[in-house]
Protein backbone atom coordinates (compact mmCIF):
# COMPACT_ATOMS: atom_id res chain seq x y z
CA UNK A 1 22.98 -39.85 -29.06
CA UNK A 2 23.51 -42.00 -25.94
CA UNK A 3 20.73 -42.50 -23.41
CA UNK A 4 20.97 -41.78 -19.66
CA UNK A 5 23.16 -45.12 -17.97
CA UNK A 6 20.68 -47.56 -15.99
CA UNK A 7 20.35 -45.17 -12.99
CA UNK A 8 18.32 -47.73 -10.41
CA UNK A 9 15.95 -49.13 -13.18
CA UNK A 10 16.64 -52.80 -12.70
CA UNK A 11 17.56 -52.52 -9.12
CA UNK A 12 13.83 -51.63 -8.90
CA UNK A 13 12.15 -53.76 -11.19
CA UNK A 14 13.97 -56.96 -8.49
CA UNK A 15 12.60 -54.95 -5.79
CA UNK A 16 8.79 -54.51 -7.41
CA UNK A 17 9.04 -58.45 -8.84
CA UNK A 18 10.53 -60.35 -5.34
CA UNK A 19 8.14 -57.93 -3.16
CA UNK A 20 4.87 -57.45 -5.00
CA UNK A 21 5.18 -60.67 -6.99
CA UNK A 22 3.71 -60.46 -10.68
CA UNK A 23 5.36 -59.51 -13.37
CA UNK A 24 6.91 -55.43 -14.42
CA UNK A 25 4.59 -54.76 -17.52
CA UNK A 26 6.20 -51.79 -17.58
CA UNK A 27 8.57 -49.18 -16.11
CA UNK A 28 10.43 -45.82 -16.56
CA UNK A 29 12.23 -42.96 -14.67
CA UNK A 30 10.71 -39.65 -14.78
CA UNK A 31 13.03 -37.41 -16.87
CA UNK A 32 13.87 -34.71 -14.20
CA UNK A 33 15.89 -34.01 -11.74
CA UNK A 34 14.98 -35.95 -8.85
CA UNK A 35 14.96 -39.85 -9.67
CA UNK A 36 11.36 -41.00 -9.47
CA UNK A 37 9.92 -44.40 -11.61
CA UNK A 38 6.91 -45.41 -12.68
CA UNK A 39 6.40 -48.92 -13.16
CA UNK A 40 3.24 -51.39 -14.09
CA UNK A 41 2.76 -54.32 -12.25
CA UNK A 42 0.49 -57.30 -13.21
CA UNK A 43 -0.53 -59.35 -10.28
CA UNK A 44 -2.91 -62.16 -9.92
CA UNK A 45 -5.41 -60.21 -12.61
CA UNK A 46 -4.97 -56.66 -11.47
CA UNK A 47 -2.68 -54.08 -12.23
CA UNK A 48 -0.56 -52.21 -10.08
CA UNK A 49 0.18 -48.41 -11.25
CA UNK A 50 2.90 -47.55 -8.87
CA UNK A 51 4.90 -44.21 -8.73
CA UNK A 52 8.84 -45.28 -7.22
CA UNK A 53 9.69 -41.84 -5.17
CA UNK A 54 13.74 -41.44 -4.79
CA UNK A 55 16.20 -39.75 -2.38
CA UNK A 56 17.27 -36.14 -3.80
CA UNK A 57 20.59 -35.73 -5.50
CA UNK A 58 21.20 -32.14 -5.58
CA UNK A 59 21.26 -31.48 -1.56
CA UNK A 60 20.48 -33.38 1.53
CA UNK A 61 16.92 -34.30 2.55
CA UNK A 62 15.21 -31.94 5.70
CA UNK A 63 13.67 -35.00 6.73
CA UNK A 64 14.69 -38.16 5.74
CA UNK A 65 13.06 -40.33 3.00
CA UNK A 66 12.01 -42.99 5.32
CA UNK A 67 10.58 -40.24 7.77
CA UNK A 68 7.85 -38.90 4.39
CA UNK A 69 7.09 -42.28 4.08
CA UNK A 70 5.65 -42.87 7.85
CA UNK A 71 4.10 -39.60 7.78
CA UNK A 72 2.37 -40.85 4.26
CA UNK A 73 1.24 -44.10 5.91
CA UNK A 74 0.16 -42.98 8.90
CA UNK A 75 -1.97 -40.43 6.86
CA UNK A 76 -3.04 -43.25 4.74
CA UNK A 77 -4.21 -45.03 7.69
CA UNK A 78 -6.01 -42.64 9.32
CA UNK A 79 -8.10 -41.62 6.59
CA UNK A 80 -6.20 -38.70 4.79
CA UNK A 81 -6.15 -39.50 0.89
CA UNK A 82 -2.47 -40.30 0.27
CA UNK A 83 -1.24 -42.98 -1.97
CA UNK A 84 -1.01 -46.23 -0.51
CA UNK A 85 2.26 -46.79 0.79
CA UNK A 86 3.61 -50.38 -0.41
CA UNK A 87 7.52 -50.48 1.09
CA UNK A 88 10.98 -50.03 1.34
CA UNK A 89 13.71 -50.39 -0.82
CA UNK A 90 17.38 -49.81 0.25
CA UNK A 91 19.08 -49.35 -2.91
CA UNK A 92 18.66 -47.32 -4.54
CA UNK A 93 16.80 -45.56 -1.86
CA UNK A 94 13.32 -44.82 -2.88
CA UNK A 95 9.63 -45.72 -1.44
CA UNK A 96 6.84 -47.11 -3.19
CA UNK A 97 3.32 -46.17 -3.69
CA UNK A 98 0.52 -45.41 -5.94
CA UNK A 99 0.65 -43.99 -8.42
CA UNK A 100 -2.77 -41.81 -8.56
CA UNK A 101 -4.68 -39.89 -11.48
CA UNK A 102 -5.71 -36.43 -11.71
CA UNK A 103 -3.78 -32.82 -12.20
CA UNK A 104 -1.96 -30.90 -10.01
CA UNK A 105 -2.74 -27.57 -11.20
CA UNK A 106 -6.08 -25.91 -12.69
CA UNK A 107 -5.24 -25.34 -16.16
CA UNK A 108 -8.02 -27.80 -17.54
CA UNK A 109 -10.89 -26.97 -14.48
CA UNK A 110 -13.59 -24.47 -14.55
CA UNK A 111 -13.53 -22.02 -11.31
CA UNK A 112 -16.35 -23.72 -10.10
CA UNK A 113 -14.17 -27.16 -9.96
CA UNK A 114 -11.26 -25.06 -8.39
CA UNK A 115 -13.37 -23.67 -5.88
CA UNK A 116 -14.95 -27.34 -4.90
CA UNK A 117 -11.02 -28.70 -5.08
CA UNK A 118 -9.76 -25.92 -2.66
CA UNK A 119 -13.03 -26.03 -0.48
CA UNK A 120 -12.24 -30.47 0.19
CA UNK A 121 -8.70 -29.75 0.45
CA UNK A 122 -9.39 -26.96 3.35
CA UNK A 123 -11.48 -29.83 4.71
CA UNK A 124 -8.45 -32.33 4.41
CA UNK A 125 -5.96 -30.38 5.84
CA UNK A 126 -8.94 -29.65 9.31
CA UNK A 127 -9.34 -33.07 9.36
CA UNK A 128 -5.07 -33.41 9.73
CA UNK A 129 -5.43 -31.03 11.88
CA UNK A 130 -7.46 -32.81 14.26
CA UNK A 131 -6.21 -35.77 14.45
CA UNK A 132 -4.64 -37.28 17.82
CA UNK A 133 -0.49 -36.90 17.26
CA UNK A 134 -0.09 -39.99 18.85
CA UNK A 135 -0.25 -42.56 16.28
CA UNK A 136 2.03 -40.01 14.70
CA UNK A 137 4.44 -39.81 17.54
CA UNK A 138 4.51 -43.82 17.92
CA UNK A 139 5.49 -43.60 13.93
CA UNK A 140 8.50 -41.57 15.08
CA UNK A 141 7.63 -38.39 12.88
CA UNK A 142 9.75 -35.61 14.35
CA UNK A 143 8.36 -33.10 16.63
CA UNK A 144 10.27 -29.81 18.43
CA UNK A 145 11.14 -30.57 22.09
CA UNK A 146 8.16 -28.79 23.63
CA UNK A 147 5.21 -27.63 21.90
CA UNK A 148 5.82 -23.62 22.39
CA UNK A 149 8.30 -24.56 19.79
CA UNK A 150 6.23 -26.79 17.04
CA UNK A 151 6.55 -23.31 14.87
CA UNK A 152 10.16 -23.09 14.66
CA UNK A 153 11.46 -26.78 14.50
CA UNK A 154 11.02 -27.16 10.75
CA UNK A 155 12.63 -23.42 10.29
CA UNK A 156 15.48 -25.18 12.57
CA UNK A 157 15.92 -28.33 10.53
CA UNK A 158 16.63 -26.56 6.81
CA UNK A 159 19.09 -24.39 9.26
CA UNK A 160 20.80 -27.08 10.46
CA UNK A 161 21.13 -28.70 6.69
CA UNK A 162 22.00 -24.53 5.66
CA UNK A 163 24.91 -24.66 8.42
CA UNK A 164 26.15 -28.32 7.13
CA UNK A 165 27.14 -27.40 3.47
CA UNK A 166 27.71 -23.48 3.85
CA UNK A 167 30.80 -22.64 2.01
CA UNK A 168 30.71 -18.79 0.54
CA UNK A 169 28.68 -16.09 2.24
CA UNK A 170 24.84 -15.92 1.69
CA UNK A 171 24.07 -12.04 3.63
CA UNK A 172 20.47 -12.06 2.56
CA UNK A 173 19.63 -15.68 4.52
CA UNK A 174 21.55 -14.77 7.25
CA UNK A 175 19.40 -11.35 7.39
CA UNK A 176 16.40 -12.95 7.57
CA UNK A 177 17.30 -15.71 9.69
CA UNK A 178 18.66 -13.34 12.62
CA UNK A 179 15.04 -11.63 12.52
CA UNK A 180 13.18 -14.51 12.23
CA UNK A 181 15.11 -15.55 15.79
CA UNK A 182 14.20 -11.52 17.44
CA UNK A 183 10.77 -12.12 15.75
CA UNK A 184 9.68 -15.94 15.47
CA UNK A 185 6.34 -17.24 15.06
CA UNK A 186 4.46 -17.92 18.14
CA UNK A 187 2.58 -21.40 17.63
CA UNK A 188 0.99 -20.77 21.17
CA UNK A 189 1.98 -24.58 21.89
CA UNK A 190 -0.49 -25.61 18.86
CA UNK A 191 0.99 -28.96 17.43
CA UNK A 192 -0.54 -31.11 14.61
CA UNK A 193 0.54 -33.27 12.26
CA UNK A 194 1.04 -31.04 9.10
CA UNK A 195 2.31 -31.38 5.30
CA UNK A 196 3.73 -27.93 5.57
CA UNK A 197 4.78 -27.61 1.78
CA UNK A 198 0.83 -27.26 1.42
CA UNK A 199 -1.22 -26.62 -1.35
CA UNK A 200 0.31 -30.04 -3.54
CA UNK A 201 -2.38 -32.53 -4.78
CA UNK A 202 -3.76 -34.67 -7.57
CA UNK A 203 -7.29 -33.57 -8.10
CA UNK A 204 -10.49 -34.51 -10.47
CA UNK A 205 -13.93 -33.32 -10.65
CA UNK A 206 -13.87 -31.04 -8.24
CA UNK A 207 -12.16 -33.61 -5.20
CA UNK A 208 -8.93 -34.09 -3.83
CA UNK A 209 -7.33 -37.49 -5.37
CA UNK A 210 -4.58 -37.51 -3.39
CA UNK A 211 -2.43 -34.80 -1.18
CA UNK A 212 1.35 -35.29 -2.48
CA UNK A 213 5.04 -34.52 -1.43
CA UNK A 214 4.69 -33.92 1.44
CA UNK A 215 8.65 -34.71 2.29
CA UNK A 216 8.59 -31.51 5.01
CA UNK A 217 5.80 -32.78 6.83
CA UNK A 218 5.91 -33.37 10.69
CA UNK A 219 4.05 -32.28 13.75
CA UNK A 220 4.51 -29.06 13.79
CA UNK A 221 2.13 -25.84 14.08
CA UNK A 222 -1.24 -25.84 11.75
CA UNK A 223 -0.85 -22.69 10.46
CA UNK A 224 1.87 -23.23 9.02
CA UNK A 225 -0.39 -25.13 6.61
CA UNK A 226 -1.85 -22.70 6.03
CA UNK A 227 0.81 -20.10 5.28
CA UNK A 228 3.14 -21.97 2.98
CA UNK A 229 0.98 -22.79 -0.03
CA UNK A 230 0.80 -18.63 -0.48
CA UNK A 231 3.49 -19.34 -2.22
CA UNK A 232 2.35 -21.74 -4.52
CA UNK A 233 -0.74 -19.66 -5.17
CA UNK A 234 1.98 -17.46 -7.22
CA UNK A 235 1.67 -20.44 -9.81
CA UNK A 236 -1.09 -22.58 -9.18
CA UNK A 237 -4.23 -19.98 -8.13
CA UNK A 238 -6.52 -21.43 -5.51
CA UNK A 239 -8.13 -18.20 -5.23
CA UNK A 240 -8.54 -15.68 -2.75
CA UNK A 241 -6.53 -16.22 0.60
CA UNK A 242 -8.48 -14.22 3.19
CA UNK A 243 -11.71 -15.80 1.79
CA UNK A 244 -9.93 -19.59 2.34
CA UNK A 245 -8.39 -18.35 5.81
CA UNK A 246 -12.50 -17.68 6.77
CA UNK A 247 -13.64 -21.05 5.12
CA UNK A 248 -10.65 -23.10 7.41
CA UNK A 249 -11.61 -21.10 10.28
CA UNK A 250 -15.58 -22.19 9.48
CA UNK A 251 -14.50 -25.47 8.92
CA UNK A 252 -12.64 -26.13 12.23
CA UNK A 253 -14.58 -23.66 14.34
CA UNK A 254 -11.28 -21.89 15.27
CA UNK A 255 -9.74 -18.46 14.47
CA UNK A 256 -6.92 -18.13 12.54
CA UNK A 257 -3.59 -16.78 13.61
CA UNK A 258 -2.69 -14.68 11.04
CA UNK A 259 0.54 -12.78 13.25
CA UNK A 260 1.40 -16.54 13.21
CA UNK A 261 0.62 -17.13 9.54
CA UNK A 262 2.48 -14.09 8.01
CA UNK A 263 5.83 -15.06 9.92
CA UNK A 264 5.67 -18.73 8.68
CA UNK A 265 4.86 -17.56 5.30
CA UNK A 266 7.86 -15.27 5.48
CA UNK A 267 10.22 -18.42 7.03
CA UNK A 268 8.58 -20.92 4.52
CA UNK A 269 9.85 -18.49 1.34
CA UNK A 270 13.24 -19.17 2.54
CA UNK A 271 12.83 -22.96 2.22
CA UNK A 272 14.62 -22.94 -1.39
CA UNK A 273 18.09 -20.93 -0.83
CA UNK A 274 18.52 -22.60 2.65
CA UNK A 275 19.18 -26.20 0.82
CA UNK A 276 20.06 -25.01 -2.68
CA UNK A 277 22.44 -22.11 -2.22
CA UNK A 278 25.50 -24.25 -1.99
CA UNK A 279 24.10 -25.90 -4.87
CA UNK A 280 24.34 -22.49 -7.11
CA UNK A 281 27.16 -22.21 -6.36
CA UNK A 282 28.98 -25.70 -6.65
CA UNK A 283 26.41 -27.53 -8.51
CA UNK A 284 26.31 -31.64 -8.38
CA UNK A 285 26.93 -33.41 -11.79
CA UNK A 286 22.94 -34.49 -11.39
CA UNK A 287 21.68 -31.00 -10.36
CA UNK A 288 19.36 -29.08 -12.42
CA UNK A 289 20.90 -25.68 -12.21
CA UNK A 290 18.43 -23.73 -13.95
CA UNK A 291 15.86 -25.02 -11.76
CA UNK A 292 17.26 -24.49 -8.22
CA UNK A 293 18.15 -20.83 -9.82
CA UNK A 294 14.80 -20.25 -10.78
CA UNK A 295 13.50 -21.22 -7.37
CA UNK A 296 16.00 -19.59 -5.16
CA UNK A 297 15.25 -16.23 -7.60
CA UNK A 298 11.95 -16.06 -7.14
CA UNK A 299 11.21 -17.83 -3.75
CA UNK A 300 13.97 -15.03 -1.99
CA UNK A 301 11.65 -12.03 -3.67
CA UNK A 302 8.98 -13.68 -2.20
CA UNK A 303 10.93 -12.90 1.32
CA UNK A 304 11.89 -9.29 0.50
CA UNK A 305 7.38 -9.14 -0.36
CA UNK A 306 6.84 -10.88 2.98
CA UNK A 307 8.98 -9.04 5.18
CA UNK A 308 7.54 -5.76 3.83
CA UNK A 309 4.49 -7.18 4.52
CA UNK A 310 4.84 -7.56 8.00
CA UNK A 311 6.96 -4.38 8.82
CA UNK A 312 4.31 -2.40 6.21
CA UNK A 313 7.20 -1.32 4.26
CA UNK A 314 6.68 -0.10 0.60
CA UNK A 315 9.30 -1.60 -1.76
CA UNK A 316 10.95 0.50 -4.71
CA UNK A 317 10.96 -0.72 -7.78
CA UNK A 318 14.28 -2.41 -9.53
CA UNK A 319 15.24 -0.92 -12.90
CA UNK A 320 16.33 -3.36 -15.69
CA UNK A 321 20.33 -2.34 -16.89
CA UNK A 322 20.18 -2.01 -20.80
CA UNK A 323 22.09 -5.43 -22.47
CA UNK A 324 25.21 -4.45 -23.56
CA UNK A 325 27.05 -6.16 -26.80
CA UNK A 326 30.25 -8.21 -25.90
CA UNK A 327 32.60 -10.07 -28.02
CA UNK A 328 31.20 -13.47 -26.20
CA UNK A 329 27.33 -12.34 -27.92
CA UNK A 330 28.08 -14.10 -30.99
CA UNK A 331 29.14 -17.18 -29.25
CA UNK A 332 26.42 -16.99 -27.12
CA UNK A 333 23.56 -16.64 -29.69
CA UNK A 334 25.11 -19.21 -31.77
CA UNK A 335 25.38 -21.63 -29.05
CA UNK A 336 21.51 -21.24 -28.16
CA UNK A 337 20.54 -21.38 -31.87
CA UNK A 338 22.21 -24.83 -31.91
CA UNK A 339 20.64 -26.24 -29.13
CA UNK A 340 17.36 -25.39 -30.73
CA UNK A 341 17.64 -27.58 -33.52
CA UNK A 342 18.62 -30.95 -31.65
CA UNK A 343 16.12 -33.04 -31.14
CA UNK A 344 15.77 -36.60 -29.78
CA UNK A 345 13.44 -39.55 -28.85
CA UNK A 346 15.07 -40.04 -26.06
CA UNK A 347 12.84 -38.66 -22.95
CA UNK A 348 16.00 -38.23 -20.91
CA UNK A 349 18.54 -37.03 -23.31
CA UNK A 350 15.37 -34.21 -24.39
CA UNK A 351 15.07 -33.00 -20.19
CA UNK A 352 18.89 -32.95 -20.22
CA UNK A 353 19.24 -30.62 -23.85
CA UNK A 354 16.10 -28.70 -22.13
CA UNK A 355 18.63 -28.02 -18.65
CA UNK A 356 21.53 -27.30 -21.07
CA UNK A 357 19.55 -24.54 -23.32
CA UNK A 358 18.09 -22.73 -20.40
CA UNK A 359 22.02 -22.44 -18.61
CA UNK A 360 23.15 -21.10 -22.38
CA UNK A 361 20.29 -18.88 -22.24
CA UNK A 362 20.98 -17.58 -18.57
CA UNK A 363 24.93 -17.52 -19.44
CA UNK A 364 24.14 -15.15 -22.08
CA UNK A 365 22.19 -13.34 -20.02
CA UNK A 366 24.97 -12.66 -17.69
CA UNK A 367 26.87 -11.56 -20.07
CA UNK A 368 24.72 -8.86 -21.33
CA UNK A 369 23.79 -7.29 -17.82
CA UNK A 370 25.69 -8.97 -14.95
CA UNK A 371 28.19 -6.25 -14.93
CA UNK A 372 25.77 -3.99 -14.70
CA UNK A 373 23.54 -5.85 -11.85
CA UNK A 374 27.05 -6.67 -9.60
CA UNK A 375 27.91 -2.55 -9.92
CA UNK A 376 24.54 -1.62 -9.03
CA UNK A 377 24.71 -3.62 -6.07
CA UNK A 378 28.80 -2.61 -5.07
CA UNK A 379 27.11 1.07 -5.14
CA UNK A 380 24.94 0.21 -3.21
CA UNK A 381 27.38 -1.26 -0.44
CA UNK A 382 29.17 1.78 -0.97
CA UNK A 383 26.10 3.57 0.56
CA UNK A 384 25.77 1.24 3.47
CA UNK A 385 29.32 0.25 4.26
CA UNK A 386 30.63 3.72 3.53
CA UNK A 387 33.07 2.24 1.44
CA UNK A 388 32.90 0.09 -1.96
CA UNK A 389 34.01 -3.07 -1.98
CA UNK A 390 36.49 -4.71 -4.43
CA UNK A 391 34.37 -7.15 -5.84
CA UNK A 392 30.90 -8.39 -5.53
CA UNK A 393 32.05 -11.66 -3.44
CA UNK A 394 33.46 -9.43 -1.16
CA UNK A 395 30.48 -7.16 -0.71
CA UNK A 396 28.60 -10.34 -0.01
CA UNK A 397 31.25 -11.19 2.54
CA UNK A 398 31.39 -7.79 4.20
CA UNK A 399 27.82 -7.81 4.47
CA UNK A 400 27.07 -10.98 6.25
């Protein structure tokens, strides 16, 4: 089976050999979806393990590459654990940096190594929090025009990308976009620098390695720190929230906002189907369908929970439709049998048959209750728009 084409490999390994010197012991791209390498370097007696981070393929960045890489420095410099930026390289575009040890998740750690993770990582993100935006500023990381706005700018930049590469109807963002602008966060002119998608990190024995990705990051408003990693709790379980709000607040000597906190939390959930939507829709050759799907599913139920949150609003429950037999089930099955049973060395080729079986699998799916799902929702329309629309696209139309 043939292997993935040299994707920026080499172009790398000249950048890694004519800028660090030494010799590439070793190097590889990360089978996913975004192109990140990790390469070796021997130099002078010491080796290098770098990590080779790469511009996103599947939509356009809400900050630019470059821009992550400042704020990552700057953090570096001033005493935040990052990984040590190293440089530049044009094509293809990508920074590099350290690669660090650790886990991102607490699978392997006892709760008492969670708690002491979470606990320095509160004490990280006050410490960000306090520092002077200046040497920020002079980095040129982006900041709203005037502070009473450092809540909304971020909220304003995935809009701006959202508006950009809109091409069908998307009712539900526009819904929650119109009453985030009646109803915005008020930041009450707080501005920090901040990671925003918070709650990412390498960590070991009970310490923070490294904070990672923090691509979003700018100087924005610190609680929206800590609002947006809520979300991640759904995966990753740092423990409970109103007990970390009261440690941060300890920590800095500072109440929380939590008015503040609840409406970033509810704009932050909307941070996958802003970018990605188009992307469902007209997927890139390089895009990992399943994945943005999966995201943009669950990250836009997360909304619906966070806007009943706020307005106190008890949600019904959603009844499954029964699958119904077709004559495309056989076809179906048979197809995700077969993907199954091939298997390769190949890291690449084995992410790309992974991304293949879980579209069959969702195809399938479709088939056996989409009818079902797109009726239940044209009923629904019916209800609202007092009349039913033709097709589901339309409804969508008609209701934006």
């Amino acid at each position: 089976m043939a292997t993935a084409t040299d994707d920026g490999t080499e172009q790398v390994s000249v950048w890694l050999r004519e800028n660090l010197g030494g010799t590439v012991a070793r190097i590889s791209r990360q089978p996913r979806w975004r192109p990140v390498w990790f390469a070796d370097v021997e130099r002078d007696g010491e080796l290098l393990e770098l990590c080779v981070r790469g511009d996103r393929t599947d939509m356009p960045l809400i900050f630019p590459l470059d821009h992550e890489m400042r704020l990552q420095a700057v953090m570096h410099d001033h005493g935040i654990p990052t990984a040590k930026v190293y440089g530049w390289i044009d094509h293809p575009m990508a920074y590099v940096m350290d690669r660090v040890p650790g886990r991102n998740d607490f699978a392997q750690s006892t709760d008492d190594e969670r708690r002491a993770a979470v606990d320095d990582y509160l004490h990280i993100l006050a410490r960000l929090h306090a520092l002077d935006i200046a040497p920020f500023v002079d980095a040129g990381i982006m900041r709203a025009a005037t502070p009473r706005e450092s809540g909304t700018f971020g909220l304003s930049r995935y809009e701006r990308v959202y508006r950009s590469i809109k091409v069908h109807p998307d009712p539900f963002i526009e819904f929650s976009l119109g009453w985030l602008r009646r109803n915005p966060p008020d930041s009450k002119n707080r501005e920090s620098a901040i990671v925003w998608d918070s709650g990412q990190f390498h960590h070991q024995d009970g310490r923070i390695v490294a904070v990672l990705d923090i691509e979003i990051g700018h100087i924005g408003d610190p609680m929206m720190d800590l609002a947006a990693w809520r979300m991640r709790d759904t995966i990753i379980g740092y423990g409970n929230f109103a007990e970390l709000y009261d440690r941060y607040s300890e920590i800095t000597g500072e109440p929380i906002d939590l008015d503040a906190i609840q409406r970033h939390h509810f704009a932050f959930t909307l941070t996958n189907q802003l970018p990605l939507g188009a992307a469902l829709r007209e997927p890139a050759p390089e895009s990992d369908l399943m994945t943005n799907l999966q995201w943009c599913c669950e990250t836009n139920l997360f909304a619906t929970e966070a806007l009943a949150e706020i307005l106190d609003v008890e949600l019904p429950t959603v009844d499954v439709p029964a699958p119904r037999l077709s004559r495309a089930t056989p076809a179906h099955e048979h197809l995700v049998r077969g993907l199954r049973t091939v298997d390769t060395e190949d890291e690449y080729v084995r992410y790309k048959l992974r991304t293949m079986f879980r579209l069959a699998r969702h195809v399938a799916r479709v088939d056996e209750i989409g009818d079902a799902v797109s009726d239940d929702d044209l009923d629904d329309l019916h209800q609202l728009l007092g009349h039913r629309p033709a097709s589901w696209h339309e409804g969508e139309a008609e209701l934006e």
